[in-house]
Protein backbone atom coordinates (compact mmCIF):
# COMPACT_ATOMS: atom_id res chain seq x y z
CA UNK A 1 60.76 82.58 158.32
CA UNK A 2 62.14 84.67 160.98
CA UNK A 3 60.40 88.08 160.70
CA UNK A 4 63.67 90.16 161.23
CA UNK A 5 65.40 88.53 158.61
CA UNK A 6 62.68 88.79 156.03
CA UNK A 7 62.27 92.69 156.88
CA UNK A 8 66.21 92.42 155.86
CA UNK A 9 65.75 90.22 153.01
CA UNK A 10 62.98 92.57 151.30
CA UNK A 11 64.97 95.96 152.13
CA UNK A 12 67.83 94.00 150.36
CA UNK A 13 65.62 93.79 147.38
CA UNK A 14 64.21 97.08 146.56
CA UNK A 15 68.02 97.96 146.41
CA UNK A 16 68.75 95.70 144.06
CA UNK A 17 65.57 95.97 142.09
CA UNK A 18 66.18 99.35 141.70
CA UNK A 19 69.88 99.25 140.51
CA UNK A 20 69.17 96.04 138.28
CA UNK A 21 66.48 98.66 136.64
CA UNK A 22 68.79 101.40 136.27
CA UNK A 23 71.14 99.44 134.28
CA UNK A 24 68.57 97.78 132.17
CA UNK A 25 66.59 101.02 131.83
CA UNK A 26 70.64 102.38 130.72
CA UNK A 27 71.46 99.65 128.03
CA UNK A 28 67.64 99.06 126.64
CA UNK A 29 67.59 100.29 123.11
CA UNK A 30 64.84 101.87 123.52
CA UNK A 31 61.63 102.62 125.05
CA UNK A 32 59.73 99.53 123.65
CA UNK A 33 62.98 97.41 124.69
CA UNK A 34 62.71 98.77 128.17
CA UNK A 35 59.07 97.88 128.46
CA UNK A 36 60.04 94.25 127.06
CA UNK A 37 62.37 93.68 129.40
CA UNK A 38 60.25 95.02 132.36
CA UNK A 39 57.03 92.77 131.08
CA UNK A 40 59.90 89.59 132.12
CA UNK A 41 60.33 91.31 135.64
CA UNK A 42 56.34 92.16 136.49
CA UNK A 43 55.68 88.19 135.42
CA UNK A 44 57.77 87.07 138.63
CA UNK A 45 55.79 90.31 140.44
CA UNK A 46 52.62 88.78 139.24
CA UNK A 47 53.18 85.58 139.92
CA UNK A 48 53.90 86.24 143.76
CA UNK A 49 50.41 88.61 143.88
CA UNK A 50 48.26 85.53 142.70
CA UNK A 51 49.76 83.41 145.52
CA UNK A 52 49.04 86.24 147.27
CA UNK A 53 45.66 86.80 145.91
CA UNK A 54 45.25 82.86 146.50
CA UNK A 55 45.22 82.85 150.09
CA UNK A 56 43.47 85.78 150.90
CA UNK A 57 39.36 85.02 150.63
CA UNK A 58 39.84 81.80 152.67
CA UNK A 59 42.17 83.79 155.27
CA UNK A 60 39.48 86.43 155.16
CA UNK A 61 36.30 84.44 155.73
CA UNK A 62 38.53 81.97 158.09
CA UNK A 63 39.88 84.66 160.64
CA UNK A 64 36.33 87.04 160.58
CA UNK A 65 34.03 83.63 161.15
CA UNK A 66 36.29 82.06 163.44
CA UNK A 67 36.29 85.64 165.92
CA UNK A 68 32.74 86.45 165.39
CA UNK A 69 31.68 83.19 166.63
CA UNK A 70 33.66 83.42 169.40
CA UNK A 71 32.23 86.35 170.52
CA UNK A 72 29.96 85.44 173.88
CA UNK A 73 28.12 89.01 173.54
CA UNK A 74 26.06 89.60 170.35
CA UNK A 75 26.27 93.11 170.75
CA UNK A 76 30.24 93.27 170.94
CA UNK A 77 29.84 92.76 167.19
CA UNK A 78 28.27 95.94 166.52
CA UNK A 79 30.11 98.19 169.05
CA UNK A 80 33.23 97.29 167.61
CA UNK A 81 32.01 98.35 164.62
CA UNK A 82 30.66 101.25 165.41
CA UNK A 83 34.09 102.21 166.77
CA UNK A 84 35.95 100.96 163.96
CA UNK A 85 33.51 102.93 161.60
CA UNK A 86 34.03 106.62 164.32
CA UNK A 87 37.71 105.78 163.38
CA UNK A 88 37.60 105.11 159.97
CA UNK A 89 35.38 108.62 159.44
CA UNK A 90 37.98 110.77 161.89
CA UNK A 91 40.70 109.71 160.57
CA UNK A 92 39.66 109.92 156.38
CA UNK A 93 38.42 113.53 157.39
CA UNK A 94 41.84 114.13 158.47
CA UNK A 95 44.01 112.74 155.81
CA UNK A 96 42.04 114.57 153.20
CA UNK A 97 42.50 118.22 154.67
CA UNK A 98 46.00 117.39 155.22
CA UNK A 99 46.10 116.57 151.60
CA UNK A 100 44.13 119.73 150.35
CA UNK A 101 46.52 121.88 152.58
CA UNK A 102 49.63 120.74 151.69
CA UNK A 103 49.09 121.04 147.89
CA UNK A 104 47.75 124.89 148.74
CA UNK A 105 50.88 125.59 150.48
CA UNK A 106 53.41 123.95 148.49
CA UNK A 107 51.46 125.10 144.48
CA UNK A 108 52.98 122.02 142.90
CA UNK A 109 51.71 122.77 139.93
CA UNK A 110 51.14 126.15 139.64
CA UNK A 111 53.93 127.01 137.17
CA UNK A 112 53.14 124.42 134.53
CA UNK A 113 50.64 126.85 133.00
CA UNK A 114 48.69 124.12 130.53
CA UNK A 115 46.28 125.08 128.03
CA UNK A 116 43.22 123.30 128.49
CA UNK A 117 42.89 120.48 126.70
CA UNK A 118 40.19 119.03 124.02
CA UNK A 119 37.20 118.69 125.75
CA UNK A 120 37.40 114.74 124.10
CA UNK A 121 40.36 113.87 125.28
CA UNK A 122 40.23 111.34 128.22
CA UNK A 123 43.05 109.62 130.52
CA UNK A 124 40.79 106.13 129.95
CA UNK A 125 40.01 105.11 132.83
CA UNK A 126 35.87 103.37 133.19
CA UNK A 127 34.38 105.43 135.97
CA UNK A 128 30.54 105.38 134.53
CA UNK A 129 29.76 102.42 137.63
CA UNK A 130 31.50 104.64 140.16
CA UNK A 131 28.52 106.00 141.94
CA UNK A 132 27.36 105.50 145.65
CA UNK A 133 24.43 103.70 144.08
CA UNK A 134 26.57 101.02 142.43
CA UNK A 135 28.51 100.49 145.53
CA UNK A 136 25.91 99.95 147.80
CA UNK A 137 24.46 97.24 145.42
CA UNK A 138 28.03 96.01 145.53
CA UNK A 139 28.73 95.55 148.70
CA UNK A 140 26.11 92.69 149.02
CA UNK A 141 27.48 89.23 147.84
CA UNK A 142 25.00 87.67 144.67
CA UNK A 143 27.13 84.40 145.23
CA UNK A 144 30.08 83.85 148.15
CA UNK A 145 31.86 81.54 145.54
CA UNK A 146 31.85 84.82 143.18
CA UNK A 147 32.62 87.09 145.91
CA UNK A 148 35.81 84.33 146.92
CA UNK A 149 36.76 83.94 143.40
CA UNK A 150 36.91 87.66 142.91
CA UNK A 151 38.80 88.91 146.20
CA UNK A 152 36.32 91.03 146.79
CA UNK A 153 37.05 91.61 150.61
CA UNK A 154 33.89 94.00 151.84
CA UNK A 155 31.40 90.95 149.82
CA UNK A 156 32.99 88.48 152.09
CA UNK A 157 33.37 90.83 155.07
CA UNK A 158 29.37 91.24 154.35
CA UNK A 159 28.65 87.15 153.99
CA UNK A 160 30.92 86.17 157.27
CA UNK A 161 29.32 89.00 159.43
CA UNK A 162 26.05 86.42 158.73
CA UNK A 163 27.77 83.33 158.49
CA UNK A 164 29.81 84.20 161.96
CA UNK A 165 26.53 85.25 163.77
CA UNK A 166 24.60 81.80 162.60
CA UNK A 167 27.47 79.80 164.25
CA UNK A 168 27.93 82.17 166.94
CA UNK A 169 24.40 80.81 167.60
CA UNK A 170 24.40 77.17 167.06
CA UNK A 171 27.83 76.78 169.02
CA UNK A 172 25.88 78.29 171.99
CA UNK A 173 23.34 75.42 171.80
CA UNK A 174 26.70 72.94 171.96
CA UNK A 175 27.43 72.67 168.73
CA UNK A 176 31.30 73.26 168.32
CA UNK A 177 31.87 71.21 165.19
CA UNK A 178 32.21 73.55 162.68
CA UNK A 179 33.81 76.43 164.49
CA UNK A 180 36.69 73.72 165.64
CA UNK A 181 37.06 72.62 161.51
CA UNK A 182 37.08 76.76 160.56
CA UNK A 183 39.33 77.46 163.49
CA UNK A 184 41.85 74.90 162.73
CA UNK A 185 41.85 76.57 159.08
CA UNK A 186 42.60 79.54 160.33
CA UNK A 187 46.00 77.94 161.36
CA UNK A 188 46.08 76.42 158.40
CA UNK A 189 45.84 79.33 156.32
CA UNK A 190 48.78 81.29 158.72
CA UNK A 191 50.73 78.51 157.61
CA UNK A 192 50.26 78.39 154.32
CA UNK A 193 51.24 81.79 154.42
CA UNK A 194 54.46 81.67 155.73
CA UNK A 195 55.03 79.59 153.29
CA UNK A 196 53.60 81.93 150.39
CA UNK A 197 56.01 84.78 152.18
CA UNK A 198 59.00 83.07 151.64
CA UNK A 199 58.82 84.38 148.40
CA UNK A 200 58.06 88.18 149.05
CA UNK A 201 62.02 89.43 148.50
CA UNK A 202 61.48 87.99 144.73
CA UNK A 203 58.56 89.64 144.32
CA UNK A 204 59.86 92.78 145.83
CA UNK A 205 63.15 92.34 143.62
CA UNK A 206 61.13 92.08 140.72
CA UNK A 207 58.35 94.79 140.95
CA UNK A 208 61.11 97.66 141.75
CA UNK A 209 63.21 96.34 138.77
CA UNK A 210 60.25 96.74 136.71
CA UNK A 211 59.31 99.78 137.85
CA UNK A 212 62.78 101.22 137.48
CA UNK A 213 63.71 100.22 134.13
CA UNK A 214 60.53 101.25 132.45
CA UNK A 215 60.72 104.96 133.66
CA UNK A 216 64.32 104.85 134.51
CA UNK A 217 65.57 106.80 137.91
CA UNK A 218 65.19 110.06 135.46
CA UNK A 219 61.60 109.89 136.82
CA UNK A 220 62.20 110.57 140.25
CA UNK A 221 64.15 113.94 139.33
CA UNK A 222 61.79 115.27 136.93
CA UNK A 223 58.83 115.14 139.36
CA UNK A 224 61.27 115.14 142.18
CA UNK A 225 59.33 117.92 143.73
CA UNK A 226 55.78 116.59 143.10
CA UNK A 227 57.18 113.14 144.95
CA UNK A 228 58.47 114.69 147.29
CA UNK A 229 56.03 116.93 148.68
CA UNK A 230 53.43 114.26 148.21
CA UNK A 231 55.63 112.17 150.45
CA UNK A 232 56.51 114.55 152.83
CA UNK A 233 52.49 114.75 153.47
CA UNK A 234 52.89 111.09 154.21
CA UNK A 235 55.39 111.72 156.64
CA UNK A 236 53.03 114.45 158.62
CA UNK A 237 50.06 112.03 158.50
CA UNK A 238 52.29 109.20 159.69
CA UNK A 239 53.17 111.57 162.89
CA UNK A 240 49.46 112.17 163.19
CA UNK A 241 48.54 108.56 163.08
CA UNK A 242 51.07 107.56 165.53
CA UNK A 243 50.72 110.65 167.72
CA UNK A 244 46.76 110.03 168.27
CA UNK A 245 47.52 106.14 168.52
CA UNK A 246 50.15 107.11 171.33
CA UNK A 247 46.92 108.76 173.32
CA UNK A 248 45.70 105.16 173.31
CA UNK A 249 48.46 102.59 173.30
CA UNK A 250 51.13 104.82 175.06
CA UNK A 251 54.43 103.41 174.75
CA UNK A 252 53.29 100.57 173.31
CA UNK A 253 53.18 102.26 170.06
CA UNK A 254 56.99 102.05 169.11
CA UNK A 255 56.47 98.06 169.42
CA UNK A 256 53.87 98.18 166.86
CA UNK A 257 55.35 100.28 164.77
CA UNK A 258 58.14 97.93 164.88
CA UNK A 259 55.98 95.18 163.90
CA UNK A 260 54.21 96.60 161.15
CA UNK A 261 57.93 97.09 159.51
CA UNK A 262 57.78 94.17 157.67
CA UNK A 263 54.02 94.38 156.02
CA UNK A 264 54.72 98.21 155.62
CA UNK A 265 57.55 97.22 153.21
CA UNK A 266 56.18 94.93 151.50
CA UNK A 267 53.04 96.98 150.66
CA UNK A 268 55.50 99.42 150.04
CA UNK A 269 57.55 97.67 147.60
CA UNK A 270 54.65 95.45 145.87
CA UNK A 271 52.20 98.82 146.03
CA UNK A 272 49.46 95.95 146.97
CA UNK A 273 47.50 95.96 150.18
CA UNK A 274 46.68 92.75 149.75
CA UNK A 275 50.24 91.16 149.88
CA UNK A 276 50.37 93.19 153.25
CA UNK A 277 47.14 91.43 154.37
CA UNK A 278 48.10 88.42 156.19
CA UNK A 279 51.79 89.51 157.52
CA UNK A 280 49.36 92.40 158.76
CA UNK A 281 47.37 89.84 160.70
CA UNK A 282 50.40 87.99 162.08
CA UNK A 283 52.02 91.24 163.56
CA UNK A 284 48.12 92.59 164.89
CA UNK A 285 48.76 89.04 166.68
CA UNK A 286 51.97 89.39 167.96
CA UNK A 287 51.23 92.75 169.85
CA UNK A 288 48.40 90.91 170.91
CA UNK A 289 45.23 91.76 169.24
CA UNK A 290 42.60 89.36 169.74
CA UNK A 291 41.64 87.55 166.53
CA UNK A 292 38.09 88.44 166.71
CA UNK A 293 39.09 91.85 166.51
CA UNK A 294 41.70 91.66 164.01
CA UNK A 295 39.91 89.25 162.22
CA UNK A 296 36.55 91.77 162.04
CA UNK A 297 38.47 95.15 161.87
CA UNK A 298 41.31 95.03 159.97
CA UNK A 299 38.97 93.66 156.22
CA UNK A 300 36.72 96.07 157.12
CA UNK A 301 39.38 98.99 156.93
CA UNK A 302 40.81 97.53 153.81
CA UNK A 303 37.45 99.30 152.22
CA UNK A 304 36.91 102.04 154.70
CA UNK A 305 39.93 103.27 155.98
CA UNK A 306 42.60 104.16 153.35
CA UNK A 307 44.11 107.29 154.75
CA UNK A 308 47.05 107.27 152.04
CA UNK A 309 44.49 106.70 149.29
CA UNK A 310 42.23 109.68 150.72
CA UNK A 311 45.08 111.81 151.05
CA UNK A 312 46.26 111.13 147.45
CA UNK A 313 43.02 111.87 145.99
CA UNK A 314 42.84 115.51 147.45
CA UNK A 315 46.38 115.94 146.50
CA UNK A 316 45.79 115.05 142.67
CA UNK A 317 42.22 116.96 142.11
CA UNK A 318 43.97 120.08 142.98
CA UNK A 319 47.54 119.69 141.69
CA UNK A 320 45.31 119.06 138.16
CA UNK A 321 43.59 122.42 138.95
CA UNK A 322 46.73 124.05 139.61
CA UNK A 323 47.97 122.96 136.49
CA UNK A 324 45.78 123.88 134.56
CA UNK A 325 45.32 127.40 136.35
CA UNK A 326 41.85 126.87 137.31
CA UNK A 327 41.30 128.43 140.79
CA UNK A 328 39.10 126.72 143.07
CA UNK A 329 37.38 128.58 145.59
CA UNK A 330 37.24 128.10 149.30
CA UNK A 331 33.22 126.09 149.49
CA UNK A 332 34.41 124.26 146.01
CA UNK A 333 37.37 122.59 147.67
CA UNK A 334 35.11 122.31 151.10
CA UNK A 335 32.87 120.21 148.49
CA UNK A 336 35.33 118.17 147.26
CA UNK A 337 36.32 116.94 150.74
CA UNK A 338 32.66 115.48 151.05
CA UNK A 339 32.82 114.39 148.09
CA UNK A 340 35.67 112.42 148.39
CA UNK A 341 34.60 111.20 151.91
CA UNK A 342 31.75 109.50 149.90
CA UNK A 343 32.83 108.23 146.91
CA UNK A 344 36.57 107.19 148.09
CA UNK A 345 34.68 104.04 150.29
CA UNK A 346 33.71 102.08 147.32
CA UNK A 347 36.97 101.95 145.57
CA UNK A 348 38.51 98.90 147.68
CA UNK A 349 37.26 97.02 144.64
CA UNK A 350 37.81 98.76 141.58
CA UNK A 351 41.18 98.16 139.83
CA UNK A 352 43.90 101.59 139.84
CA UNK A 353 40.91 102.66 142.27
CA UNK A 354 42.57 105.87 143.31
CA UNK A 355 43.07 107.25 139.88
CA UNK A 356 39.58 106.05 139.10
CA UNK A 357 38.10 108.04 142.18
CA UNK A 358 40.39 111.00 141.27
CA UNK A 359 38.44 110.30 137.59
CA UNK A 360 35.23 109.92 138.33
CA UNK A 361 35.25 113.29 140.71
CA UNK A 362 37.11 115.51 137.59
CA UNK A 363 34.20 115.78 135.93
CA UNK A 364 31.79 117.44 139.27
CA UNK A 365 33.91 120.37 139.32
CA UNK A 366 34.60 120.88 135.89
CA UNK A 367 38.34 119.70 135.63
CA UNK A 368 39.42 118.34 133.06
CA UNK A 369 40.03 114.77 133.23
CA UNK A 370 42.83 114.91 130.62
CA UNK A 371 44.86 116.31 133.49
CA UNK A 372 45.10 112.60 135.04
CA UNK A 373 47.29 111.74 132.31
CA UNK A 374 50.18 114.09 134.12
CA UNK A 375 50.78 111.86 136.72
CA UNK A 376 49.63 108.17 135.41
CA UNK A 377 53.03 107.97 134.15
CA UNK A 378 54.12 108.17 137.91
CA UNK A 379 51.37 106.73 139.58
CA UNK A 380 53.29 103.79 140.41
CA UNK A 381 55.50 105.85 143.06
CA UNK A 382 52.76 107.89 144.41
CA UNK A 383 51.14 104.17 144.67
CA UNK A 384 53.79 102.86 146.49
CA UNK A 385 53.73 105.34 149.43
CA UNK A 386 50.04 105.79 149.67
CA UNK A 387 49.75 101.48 150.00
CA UNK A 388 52.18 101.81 152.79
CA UNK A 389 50.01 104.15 154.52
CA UNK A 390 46.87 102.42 154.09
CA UNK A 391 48.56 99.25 156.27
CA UNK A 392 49.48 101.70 158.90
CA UNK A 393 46.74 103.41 159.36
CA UNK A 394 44.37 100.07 159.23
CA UNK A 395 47.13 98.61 162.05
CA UNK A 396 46.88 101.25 164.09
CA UNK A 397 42.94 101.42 163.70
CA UNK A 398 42.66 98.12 164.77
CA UNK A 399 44.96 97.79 168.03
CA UNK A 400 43.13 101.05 169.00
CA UNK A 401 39.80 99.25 169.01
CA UNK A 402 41.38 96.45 170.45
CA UNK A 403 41.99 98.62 173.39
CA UNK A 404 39.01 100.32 173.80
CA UNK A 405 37.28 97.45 174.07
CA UNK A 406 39.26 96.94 177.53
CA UNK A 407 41.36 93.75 177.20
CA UNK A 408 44.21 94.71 178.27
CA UNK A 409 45.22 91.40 177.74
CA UNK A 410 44.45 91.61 173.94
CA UNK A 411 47.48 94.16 174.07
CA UNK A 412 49.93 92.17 176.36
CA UNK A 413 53.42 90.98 174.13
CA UNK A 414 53.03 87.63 172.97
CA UNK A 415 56.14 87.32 171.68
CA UNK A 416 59.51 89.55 171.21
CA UNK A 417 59.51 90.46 167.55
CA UNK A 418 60.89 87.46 165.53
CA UNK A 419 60.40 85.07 167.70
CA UNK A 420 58.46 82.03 167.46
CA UNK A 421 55.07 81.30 168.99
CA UNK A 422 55.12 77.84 171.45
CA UNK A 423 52.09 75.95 170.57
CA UNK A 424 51.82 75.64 174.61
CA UNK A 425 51.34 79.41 174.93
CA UNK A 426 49.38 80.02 171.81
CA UNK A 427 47.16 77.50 170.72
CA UNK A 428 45.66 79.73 168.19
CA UNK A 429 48.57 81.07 166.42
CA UNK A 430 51.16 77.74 165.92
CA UNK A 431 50.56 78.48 162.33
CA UNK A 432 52.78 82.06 162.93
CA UNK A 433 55.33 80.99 164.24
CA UNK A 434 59.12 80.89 162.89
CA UNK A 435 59.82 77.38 160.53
């Protein structure tokens, strides 16, 4: 589908997802209703993130294989990474002091005044496995078939970085078999999702709907100023993003931030990274990113490099504090940016992994973790935005690299936005292009 008109389609859909929830959220009896009606909605939204969820491991494992092995130089492998990983560090340090910042300037909620609450009393969420020791062990794959069936993107990342290198080696004693069958499902897999996108304005439709008629727009006014500020710290760290990319790219920037419109949205909309995934791939290709960096970058910063995430985290550890008018001192809130730096990179596979982080960390500086329950009831919105961010920041990481690396014909257009591949010009990427 042309990329312009899906953009259009999906913008066209949060509208009317979110006036199709007012008016059920308006004529539901009650609260129970509203949730009823909204569990009809979130089956078409989960529907769409299974096909989405379907296609991802073999896009994955497809893409990262098919560019590793095409590497000539061994040792490309781990400079790019090494880069990616300088990036990933700079740019989580960042988003976390803008986070910590902008919730000491604005107070957001230092007038609520709560009472502490029973020392018992818990927001629910399982954060006992949340330690740097269980992610570690995680990251390494006990089966690929688990790792596949499970999405779990860093366990594949982890068996294709092997995988790659083996055929990287056997295709340099002339054996191309295999990398021609996992190339040409590569294309396969683009294709198959196009197809699979088709349906992303449905599942846009429906998640907003849902959204909207279970908490009704009433929501967005009473923490108004919470959403707002936490968004407006979105904006700023979109302007750094894009300001430090600009030192790299130069004007070239503007193009990809017109690219990334459309799997910006749809993160946006869906609040799931992984629908973003693959359009995130096809526009990384279209400003032309070499696959075997997109391919190797862009997974890795799905569990690395989640500046909105990051940001998020700093934001709600301290609005709880505030809340709960417990001051925390300069070196405490020095503290909690390390210890967010740490314990923030293993949540790429832990369900509602930001509130789990923002969980698990409570307890180390004696918050309560009671206060969570404040703003799971808008999570979803703060989710939203923070998803959006975490596709920007992982584009922009990646066509960065791209350029550092010196191709400067990685970074040449391929095509205007919207338009369609030739399968003359790009052999690679006939699986892109407009049906």
């Amino acid at each position: 589908m042309n990329t312009k008109k899906l953009t259009r389609y999906i913008g066209i859909a949060m509208v009317l997802g979110v006036v199709v929830g007012y008016f059920c959220n308006k004529y539901a009896q009650n609260a129970q209703e509203a949730k009823e009606i909204a569990s009809y909605f979130s089956l078409i939204t989960d529907i769409f993130l299974r096909m989405i969820k379907m296609i991802i491991a073999p896009l994955v494992f497809a893409t990262l294989v098919s560019g590793l092995a095409s590497m000539s130089d061994a040792s490309a492998v781990g400079r790019i990474g090494l880069r990616a990983m300088f990036w990933f560090i700079a740019a989580s340090a960042i988003s976390l002091l803008l986070g910590l910042a902008l919730v000491n300037i604005f107070q957001p909620g230092a007038h609520l005044n709560l009472a502490l609450p029973d020392a018992a009393a818990t927001a629910g969420l399982k954060t006992g496995d949340f330690t740097l020791k269980a992610f570690i062990a995680h990251v390494f794959p006990k089966s690929i078939a688990e790792a596949m069936a499970n999405n779990e993107i860093l366990q594949i990342l982890v068996f294709s970085l092997f995988f790659g290198a083996a055929l990287s080696f056997i295709r340099g004693k002339g054996h191309n078999t295999i990398y021609n069958m996992i190339d040409e499902l590569a294309k396969i897999m683009f294709r198959v999702t196009d197809y699979v996108m088709r349906f992303a304005p449905l599942g846009v439709f429906a998640a907003m709907a849902a959204a909207i008629t279970t908490e009704g727009l009433g929501v967005l006014v009473s923490y108004g100023k919470l959403i707002g500020e936490f968004y407006l710290g979105l904006a700023l760290l979109w302007a750094i993003l894009f300001a430090v990319g600009y030192l790299f790219l130069g004007k070239s920037t503007f193009r990809l931030g017109g690219l990334i419109k459309e799997p910006t949205l749809l993160a946006f909309s869906t609040a799931s990274s992984e629908s973003a995934y693959p359009k995130t791939i096809e526009a990384l290709e279209r400003f032309g990113v070499s696959k075997r960096i997109s391919g190797f970058v862009l997974p890795l910063g799905y569990s690395f490099n989640l500046d909105g995430s990051m940001m998020y985290q700093s934001f709600a550890v301290l609005f709880i504090a505030q809340a709960y008018n417990i001051d925390m001192s300069f070196s405490q809130q020095l503290t909690l940016l390390l210890v967010l730096m740490v314990t923030s990179k293993g949540m790429a596979g832990v369900a509602r992994a930001s509130l789990v982080v923002v969980a698990a960390t409570l307890p180390m500086f004696h918050l309560p973790e009671a206060g969570l329950l404040l703003i799971m009831g808008i999570d979803q919105f703060f989710d939203m935005g923070r998803t959006a961010t975490n596709v920007v920041g992982n584009s922009l990481a990646t066509a960065v690299i791209a350029k550092m690396e010196g191709n400067e014909e990685d970074l040449a257009p391929k095509a205007d936005i919207g338009q369609p591949l030739t399968d003359a010009s790009q052999p690679s990427q006939t699986a892109t292009r407009d049906a």
